[in-house]
PDB file of N, CA and C in Angstrom:
ATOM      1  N   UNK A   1    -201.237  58.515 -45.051  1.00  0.00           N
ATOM      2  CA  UNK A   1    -200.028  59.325 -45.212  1.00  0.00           C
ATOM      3  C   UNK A   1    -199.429  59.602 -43.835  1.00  0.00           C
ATOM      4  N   UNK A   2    -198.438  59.750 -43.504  1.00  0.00           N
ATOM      5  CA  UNK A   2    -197.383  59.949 -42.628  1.00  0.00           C
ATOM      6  C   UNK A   2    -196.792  61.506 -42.631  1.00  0.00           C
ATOM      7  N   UNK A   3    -196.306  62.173 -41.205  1.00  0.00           N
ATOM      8  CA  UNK A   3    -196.412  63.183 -41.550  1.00  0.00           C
ATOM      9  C   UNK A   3    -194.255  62.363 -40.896  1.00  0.00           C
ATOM     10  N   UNK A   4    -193.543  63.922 -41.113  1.00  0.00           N
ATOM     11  CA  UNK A   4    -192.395  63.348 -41.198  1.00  0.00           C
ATOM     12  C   UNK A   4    -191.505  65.054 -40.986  1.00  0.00           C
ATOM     13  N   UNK A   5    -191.046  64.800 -39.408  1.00  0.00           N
ATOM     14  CA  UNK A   5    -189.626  66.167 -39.346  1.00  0.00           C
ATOM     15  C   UNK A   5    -188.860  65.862 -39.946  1.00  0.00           C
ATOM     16  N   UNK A   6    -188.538  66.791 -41.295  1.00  0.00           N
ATOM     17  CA  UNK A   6    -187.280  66.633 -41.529  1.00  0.00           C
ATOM     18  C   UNK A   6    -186.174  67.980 -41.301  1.00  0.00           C
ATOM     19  N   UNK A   7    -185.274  68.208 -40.275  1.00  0.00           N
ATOM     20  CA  UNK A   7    -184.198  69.259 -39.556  1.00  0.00           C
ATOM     21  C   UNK A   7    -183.341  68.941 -40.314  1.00  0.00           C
ATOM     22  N   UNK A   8    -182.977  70.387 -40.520  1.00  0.00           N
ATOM     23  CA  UNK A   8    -181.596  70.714 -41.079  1.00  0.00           C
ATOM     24  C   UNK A   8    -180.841  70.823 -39.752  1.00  0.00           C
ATOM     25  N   UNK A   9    -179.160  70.446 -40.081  1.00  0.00           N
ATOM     26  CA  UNK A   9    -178.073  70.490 -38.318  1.00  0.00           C
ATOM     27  C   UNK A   9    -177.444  71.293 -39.029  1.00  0.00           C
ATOM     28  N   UNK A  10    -177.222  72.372 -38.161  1.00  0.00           N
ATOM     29  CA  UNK A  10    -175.785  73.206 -38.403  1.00  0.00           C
ATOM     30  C   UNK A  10    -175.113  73.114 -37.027  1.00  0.00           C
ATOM     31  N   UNK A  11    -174.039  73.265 -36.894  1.00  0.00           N
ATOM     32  CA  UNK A  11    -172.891  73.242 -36.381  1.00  0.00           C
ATOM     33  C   UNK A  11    -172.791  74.780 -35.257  1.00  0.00           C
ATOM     34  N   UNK A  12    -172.772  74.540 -33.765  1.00  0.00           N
ATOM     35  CA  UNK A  12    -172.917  75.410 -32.656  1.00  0.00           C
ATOM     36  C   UNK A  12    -172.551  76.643 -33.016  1.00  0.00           C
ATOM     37  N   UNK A  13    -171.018  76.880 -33.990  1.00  0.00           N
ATOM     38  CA  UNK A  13    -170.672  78.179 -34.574  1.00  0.00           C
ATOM     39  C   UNK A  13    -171.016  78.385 -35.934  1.00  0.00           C
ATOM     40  N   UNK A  14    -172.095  78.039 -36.418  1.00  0.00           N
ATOM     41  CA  UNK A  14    -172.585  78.232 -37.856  1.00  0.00           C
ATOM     42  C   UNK A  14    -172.578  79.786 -37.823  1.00  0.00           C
ATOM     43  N   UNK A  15    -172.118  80.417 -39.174  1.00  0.00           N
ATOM     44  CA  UNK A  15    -172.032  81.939 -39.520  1.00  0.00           C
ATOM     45  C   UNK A  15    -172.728  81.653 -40.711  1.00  0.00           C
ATOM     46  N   UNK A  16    -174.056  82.222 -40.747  1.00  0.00           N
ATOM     47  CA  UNK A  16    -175.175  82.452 -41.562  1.00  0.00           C
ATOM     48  C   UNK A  16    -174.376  83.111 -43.028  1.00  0.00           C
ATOM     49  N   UNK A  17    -173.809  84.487 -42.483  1.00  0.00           N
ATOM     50  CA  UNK A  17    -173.012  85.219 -44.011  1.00  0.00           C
ATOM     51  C   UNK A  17    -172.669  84.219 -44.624  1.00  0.00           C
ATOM     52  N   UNK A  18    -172.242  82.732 -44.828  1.00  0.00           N
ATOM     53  CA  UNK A  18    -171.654  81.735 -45.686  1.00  0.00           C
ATOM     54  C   UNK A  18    -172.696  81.561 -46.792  1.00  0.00           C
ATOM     55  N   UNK A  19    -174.317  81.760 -46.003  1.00  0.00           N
ATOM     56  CA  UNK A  19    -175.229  81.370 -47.228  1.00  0.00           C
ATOM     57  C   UNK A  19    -175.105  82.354 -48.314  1.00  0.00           C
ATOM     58  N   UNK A  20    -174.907  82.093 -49.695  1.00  0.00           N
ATOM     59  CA  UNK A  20    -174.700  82.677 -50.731  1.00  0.00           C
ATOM     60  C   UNK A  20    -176.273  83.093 -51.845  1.00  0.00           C
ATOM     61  N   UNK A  21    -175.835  83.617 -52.406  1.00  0.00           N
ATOM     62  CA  UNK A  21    -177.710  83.612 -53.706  1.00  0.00           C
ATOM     63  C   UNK A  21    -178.043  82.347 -53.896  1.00  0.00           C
ATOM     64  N   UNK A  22    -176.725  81.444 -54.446  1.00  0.00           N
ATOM     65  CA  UNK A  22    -177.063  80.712 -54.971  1.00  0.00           C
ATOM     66  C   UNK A  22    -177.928  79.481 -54.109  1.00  0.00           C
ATOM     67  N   UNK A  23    -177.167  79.466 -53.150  1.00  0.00           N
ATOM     68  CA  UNK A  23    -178.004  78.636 -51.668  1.00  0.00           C
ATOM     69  C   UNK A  23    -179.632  79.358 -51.724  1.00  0.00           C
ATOM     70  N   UNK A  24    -179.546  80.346 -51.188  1.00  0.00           N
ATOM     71  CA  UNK A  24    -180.695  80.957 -51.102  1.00  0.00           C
ATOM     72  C   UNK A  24    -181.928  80.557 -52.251  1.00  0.00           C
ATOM     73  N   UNK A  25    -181.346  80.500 -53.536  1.00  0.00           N
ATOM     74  CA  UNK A  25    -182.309  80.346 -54.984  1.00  0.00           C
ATOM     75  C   UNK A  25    -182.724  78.576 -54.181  1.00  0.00           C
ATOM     76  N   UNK A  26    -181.440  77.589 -54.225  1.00  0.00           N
ATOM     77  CA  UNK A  26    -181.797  76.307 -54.343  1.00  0.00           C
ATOM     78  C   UNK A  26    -182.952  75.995 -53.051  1.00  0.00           C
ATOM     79  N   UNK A  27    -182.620  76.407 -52.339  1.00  0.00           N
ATOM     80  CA  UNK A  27    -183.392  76.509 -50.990  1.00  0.00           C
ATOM     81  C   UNK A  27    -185.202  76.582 -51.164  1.00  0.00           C
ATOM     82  N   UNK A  28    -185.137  78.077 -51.635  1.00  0.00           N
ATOM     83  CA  UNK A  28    -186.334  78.583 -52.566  1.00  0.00           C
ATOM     84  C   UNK A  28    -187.334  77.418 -53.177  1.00  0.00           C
ATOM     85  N   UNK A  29    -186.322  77.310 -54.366  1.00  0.00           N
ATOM     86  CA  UNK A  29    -186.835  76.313 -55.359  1.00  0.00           C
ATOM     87  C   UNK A  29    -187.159  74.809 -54.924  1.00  0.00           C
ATOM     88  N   UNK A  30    -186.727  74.500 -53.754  1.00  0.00           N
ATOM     89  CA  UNK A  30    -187.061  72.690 -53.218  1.00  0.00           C
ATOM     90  C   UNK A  30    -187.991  73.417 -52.738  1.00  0.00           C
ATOM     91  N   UNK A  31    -188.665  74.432 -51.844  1.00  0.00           N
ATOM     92  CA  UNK A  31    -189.944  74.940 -51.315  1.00  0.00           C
ATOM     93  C   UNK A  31    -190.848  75.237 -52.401  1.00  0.00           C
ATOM     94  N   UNK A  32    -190.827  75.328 -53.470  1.00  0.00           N
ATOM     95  CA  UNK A  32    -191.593  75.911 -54.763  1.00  0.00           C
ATOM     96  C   UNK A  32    -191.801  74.245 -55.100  1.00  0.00           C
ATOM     97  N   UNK A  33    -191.007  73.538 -54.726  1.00  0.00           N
ATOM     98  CA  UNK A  33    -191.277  71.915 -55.441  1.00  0.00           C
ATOM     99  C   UNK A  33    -192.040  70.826 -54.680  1.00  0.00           C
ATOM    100  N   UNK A  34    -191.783  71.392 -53.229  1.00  0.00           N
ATOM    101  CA  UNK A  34    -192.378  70.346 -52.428  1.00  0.00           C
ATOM    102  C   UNK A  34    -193.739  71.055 -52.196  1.00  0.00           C
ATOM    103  N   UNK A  35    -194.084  72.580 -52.257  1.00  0.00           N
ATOM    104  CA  UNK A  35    -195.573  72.850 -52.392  1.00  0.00           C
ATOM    105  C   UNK A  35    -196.468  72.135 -53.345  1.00  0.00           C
ATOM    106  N   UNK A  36    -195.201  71.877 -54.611  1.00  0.00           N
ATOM    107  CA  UNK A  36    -196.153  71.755 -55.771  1.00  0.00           C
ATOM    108  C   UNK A  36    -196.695  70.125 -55.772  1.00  0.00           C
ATOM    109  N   UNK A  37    -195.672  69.783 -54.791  1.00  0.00           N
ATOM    110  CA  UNK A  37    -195.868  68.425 -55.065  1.00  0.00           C
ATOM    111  C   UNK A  37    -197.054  67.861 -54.128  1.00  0.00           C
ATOM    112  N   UNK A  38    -196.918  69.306 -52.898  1.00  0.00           N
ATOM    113  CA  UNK A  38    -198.264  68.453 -52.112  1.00  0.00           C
ATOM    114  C   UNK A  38    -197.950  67.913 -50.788  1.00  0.00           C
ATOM    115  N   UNK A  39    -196.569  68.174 -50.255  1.00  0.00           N
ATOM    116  CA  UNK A  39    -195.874  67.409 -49.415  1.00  0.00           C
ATOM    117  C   UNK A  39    -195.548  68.279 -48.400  1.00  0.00           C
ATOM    118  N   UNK A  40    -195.131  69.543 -48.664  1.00  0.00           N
ATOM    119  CA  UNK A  40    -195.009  70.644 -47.812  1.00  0.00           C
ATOM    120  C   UNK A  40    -196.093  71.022 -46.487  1.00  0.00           C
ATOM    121  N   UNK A  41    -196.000  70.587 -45.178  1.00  0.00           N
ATOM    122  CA  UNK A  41    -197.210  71.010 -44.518  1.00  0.00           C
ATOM    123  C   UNK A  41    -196.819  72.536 -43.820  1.00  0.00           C
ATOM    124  N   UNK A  42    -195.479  72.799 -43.419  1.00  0.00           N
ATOM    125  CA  UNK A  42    -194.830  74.010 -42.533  1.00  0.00           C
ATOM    126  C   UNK A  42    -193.161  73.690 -42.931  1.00  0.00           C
ATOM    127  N   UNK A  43    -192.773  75.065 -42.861  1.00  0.00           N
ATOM    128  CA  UNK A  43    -191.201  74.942 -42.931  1.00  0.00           C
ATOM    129  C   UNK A  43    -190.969  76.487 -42.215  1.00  0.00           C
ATOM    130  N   UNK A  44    -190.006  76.274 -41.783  1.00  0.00           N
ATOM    131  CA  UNK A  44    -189.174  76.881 -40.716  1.00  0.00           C
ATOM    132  C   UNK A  44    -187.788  77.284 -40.205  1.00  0.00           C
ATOM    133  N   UNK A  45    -187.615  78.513 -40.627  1.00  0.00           N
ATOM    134  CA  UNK A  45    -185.963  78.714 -40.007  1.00  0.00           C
ATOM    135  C   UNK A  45    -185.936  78.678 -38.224  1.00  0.00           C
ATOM    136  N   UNK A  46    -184.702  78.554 -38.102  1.00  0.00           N
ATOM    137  CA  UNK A  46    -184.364  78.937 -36.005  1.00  0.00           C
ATOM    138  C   UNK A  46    -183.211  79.884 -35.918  1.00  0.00           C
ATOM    139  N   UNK A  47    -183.837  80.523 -35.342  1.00  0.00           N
ATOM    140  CA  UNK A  47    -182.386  81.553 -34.522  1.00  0.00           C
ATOM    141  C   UNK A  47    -181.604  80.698 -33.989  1.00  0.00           C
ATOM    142  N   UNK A  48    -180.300  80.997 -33.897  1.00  0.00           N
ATOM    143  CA  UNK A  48    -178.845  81.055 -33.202  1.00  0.00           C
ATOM    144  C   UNK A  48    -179.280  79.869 -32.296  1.00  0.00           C
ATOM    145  N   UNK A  49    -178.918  79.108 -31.760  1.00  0.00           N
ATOM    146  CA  UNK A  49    -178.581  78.651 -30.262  1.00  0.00           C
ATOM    147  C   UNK A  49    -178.586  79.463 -28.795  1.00  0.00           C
ATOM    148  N   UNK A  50    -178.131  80.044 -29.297  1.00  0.00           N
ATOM    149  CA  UNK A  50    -177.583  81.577 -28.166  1.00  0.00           C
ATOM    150  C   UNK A  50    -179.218  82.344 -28.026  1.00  0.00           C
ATOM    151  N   UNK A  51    -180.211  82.060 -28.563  1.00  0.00           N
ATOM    152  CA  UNK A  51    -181.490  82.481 -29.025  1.00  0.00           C
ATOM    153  C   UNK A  51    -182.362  81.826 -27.749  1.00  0.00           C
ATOM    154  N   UNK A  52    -182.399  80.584 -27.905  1.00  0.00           N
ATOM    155  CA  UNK A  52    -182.786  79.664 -27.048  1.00  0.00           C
ATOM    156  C   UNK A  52    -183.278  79.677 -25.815  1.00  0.00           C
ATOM    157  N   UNK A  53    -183.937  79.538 -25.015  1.00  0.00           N
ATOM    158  CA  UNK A  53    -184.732  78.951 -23.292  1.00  0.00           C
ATOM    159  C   UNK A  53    -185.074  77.719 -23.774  1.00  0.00           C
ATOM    160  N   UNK A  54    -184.456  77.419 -21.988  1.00  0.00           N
ATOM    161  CA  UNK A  54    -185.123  75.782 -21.867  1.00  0.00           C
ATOM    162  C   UNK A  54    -185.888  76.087 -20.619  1.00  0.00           C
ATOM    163  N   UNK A  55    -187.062  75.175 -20.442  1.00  0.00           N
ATOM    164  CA  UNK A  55    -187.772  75.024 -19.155  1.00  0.00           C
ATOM    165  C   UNK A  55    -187.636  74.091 -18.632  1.00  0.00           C
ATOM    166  N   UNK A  56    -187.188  74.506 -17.514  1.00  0.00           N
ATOM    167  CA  UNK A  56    -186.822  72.522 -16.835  1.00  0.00           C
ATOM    168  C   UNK A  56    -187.782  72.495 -15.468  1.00  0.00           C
ATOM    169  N   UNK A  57    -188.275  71.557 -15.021  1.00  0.00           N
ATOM    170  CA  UNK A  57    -189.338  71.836 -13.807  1.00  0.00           C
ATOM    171  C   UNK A  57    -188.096  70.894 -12.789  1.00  0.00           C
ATOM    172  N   UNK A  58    -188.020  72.068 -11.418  1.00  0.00           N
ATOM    173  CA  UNK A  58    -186.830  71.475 -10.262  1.00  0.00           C
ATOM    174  C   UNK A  58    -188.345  71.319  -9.317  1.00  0.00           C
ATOM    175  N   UNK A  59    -188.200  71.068  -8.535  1.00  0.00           N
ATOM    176  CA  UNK A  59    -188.766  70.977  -6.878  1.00  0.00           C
ATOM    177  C   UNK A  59    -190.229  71.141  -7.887  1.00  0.00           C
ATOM    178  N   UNK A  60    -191.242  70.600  -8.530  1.00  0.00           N
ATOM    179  CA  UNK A  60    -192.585  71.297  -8.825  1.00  0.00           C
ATOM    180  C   UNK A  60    -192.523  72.514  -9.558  1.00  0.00           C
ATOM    181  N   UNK A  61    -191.123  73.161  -9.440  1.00  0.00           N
ATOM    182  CA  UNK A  61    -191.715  74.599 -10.067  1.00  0.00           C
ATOM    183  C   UNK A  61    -190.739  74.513 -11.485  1.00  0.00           C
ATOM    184  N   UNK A  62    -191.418  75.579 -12.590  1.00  0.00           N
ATOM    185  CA  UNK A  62    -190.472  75.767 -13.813  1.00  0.00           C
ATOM    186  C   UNK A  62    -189.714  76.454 -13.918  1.00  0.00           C
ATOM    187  N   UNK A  63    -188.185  76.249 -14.561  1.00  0.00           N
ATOM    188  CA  UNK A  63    -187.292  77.334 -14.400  1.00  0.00           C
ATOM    189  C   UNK A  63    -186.989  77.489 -15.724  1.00  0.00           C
ATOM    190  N   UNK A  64    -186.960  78.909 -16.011  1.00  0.00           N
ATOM    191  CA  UNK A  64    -186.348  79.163 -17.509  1.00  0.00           C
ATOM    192  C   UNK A  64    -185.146  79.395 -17.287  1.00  0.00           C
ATOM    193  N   UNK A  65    -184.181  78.869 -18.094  1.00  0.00           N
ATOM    194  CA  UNK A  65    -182.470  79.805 -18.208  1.00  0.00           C
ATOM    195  C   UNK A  65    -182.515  79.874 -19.650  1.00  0.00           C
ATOM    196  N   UNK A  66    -181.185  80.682 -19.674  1.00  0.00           N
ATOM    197  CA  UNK A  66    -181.296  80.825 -21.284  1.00  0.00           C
ATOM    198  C   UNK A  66    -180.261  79.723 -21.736  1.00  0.00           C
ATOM    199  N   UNK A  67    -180.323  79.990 -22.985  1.00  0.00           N
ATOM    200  CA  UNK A  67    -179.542  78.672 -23.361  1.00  0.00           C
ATOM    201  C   UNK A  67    -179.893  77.642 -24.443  1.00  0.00           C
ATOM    202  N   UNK A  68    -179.609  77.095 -24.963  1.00  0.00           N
ATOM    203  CA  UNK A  68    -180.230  75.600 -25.482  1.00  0.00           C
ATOM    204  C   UNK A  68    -180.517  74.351 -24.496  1.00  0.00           C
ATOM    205  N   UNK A  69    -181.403  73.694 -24.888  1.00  0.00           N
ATOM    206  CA  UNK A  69    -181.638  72.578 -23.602  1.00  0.00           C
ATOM    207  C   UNK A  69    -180.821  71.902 -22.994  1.00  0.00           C
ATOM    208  N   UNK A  70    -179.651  71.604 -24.402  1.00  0.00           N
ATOM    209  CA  UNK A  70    -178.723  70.724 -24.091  1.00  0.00           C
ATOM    210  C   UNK A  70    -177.092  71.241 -24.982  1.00  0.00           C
ATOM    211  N   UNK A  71    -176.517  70.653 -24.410  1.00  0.00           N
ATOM    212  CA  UNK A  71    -174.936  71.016 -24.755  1.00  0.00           C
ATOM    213  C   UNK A  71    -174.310  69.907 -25.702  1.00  0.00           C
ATOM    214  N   UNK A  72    -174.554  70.573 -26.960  1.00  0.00           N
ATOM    215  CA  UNK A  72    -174.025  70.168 -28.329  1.00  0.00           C
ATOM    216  C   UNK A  72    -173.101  71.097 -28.621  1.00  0.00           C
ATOM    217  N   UNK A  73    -172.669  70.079 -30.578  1.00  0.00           N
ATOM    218  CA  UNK A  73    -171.674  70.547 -31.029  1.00  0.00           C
ATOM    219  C   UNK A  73    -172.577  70.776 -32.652  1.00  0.00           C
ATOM    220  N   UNK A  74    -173.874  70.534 -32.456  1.00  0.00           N
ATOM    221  CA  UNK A  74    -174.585  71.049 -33.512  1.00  0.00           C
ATOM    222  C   UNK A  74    -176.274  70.926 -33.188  1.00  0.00           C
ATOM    223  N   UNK A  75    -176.846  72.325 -33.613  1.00  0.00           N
ATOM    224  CA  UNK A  75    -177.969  72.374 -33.573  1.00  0.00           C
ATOM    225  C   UNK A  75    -179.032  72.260 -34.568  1.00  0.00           C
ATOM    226  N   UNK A  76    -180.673  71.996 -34.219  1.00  0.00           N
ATOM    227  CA  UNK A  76    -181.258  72.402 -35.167  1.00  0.00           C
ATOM    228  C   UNK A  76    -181.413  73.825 -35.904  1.00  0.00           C
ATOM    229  N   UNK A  77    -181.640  74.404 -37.138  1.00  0.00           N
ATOM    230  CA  UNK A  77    -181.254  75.094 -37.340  1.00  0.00           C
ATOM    231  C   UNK A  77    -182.490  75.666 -38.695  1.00  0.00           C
ATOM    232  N   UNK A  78    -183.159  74.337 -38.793  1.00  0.00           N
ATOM    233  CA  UNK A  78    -184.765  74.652 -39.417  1.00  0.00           C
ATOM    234  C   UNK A  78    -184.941  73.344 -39.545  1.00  0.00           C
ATOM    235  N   UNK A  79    -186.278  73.632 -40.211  1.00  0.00           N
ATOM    236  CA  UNK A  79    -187.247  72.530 -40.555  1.00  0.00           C
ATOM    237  C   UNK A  79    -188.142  72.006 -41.619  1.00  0.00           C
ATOM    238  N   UNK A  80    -188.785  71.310 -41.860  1.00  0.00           N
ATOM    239  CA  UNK A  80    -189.934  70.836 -42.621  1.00  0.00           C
ATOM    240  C   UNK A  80    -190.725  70.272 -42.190  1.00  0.00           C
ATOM    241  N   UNK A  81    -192.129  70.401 -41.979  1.00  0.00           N
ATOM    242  CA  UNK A  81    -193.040  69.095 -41.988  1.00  0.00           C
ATOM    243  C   UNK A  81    -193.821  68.825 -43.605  1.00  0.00           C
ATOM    244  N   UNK A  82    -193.257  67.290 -43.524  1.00  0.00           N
ATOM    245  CA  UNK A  82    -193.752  66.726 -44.762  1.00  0.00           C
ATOM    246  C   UNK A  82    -194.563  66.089 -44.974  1.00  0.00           C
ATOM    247  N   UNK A  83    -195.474  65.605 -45.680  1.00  0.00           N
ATOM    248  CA  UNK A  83    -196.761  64.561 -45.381  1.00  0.00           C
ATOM    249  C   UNK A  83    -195.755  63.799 -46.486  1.00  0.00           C
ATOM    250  N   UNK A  84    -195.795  62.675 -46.507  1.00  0.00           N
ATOM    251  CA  UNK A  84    -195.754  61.560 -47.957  1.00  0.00           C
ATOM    252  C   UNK A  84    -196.588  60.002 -47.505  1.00  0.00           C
ATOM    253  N   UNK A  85    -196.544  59.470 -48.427  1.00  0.00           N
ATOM    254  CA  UNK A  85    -197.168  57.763 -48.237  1.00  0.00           C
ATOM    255  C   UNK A  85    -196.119  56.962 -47.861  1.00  0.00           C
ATOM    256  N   UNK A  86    -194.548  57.333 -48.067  1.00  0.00           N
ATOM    257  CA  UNK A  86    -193.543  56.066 -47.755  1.00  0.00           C
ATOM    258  C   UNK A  86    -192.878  57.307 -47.205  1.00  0.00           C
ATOM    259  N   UNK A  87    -191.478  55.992 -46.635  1.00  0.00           N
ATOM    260  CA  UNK A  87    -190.429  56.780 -45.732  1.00  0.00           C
ATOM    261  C   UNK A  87    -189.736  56.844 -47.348  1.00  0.00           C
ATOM    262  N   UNK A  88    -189.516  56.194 -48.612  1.00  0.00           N
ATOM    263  CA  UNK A  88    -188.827  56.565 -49.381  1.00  0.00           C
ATOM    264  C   UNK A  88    -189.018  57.652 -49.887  1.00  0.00           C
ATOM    265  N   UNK A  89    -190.181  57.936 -50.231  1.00  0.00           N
ATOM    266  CA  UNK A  89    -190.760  59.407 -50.617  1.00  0.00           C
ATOM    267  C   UNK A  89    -190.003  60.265 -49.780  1.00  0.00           C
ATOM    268  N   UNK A  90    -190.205  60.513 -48.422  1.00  0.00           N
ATOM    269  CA  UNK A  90    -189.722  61.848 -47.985  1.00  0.00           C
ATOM    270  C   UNK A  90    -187.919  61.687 -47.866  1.00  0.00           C
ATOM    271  N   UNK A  91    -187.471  60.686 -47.941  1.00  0.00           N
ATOM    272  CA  UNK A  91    -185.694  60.538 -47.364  1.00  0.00           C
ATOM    273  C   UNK A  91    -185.760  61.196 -49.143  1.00  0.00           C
ATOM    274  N   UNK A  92    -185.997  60.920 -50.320  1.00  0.00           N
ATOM    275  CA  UNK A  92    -186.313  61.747 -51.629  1.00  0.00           C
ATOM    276  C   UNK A  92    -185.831  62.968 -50.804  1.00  0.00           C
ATOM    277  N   UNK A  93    -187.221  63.408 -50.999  1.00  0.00           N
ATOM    278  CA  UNK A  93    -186.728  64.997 -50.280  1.00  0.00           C
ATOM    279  C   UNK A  93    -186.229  65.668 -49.279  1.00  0.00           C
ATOM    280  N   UNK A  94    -185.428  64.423 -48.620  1.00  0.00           N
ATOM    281  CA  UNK A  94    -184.383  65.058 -47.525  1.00  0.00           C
ATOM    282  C   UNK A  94    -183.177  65.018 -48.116  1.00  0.00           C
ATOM    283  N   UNK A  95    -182.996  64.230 -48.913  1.00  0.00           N
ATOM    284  CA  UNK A  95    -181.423  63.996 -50.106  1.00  0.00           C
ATOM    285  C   UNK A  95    -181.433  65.267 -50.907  1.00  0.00           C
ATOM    286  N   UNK A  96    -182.570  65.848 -51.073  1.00  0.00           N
ATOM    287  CA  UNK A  96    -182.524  67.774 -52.019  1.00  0.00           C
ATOM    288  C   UNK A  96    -182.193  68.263 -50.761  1.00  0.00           C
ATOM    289  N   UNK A  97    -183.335  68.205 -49.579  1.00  0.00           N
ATOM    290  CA  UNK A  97    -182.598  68.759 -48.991  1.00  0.00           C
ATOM    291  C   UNK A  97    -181.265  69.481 -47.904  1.00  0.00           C
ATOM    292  N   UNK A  98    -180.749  68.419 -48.168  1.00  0.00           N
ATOM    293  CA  UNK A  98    -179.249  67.919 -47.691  1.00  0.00           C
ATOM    294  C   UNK A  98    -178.614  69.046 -48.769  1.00  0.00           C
ATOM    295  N   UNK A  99    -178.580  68.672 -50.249  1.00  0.00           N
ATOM    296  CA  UNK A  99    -177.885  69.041 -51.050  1.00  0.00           C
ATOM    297  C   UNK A  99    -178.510  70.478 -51.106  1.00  0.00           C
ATOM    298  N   UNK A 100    -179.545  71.094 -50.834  1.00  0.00           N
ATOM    299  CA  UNK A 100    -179.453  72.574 -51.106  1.00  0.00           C
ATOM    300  C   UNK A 100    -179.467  73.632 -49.827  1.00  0.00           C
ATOM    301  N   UNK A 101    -179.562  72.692 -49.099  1.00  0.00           N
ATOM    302  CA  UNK A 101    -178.742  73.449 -47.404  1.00  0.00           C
ATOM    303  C   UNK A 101    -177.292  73.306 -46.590  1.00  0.00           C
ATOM    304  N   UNK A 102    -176.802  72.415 -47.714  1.00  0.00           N
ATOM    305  CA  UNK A 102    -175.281  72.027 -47.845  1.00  0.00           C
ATOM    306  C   UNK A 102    -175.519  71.696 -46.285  1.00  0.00           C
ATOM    307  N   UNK A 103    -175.895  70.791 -45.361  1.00  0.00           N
ATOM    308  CA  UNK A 103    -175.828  70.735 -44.184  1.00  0.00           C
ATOM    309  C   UNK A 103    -176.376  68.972 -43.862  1.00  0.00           C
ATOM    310  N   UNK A 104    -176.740  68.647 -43.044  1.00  0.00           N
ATOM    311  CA  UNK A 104    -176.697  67.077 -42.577  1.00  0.00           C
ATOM    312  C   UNK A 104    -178.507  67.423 -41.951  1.00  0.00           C
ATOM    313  N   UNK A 105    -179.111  66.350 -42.752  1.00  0.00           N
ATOM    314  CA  UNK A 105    -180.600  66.668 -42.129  1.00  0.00           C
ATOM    315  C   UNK A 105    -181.194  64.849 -41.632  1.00  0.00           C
ATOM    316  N   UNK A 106    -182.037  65.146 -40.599  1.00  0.00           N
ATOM    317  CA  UNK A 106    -182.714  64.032 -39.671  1.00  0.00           C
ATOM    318  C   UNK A 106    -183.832  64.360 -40.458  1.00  0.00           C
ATOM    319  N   UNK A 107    -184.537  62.967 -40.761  1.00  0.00           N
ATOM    320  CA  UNK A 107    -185.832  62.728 -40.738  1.00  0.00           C
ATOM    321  C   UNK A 107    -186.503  61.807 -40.094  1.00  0.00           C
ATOM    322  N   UNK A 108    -187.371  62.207 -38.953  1.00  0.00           N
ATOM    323  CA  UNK A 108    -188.160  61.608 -38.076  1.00  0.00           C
ATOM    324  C   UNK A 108    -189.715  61.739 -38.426  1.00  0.00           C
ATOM    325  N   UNK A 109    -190.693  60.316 -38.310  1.00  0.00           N
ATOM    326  CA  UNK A 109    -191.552  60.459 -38.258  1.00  0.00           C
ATOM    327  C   UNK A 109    -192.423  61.186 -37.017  1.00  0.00           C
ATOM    328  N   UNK A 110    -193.481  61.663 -37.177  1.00  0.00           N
ATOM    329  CA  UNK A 110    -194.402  62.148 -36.153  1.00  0.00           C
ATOM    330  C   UNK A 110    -194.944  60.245 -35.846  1.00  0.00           C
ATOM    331  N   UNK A 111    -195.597  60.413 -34.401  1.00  0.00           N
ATOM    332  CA  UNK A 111    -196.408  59.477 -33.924  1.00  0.00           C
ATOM    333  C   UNK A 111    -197.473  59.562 -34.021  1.00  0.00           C
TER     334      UNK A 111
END
């Protein structure tokens, strides 16, 4: 089995108040489905962008600023780790969850 990030992207000015019950229920319920199914290893919301430190090492030493690492026009914004046996299996449950986070999601395997 393969384990597999799959990120939800929202957009640098995403306003959270947009999520509604009904988002919230569907959201819920793909987590109630992918436990059941066995596939669920961790899932995860993220604060803001504006939330963010990056560590960058200059001269040997580490510097924190605040910030996001990098300068986008959309961030991650949560997550999943999924175990499945195929990449079809989990893009499955990145197509729910596309459709119940109304948002654009990456799925990358782990190495």
């Amino acid at each position: 089995m393969t384990q597999y990030l799959v990120a939800i992207h929202r957009p640098d000015d995403y306003d959270a108040s947009v999520e509604d019950d009904a988002m919230r229920r569907e959201i819920r319920a793909l987590n109630v489905e992918m436990v059941a199914a066995g596939v669920r290893k961790f899932v995860g919301g993220l604060a803001p962008p504006r939330e963010a430190r990056a560590v960058r090492v200059k001269d040997g030493n580490a510097l924190v600023t605040d910030g996001p690492y990098i300068e986008t026009k959309e961030h991650m914004g949560g997550l999943w780790v999924l175990e499945t046996d195929t990449l079809d299996e989990v893009l499955e449950w990145a197509r729910k969850a596309a459709i119940a986070c109304r948002a654009p999601v990456e799925v990358r395997p782990f190495l």
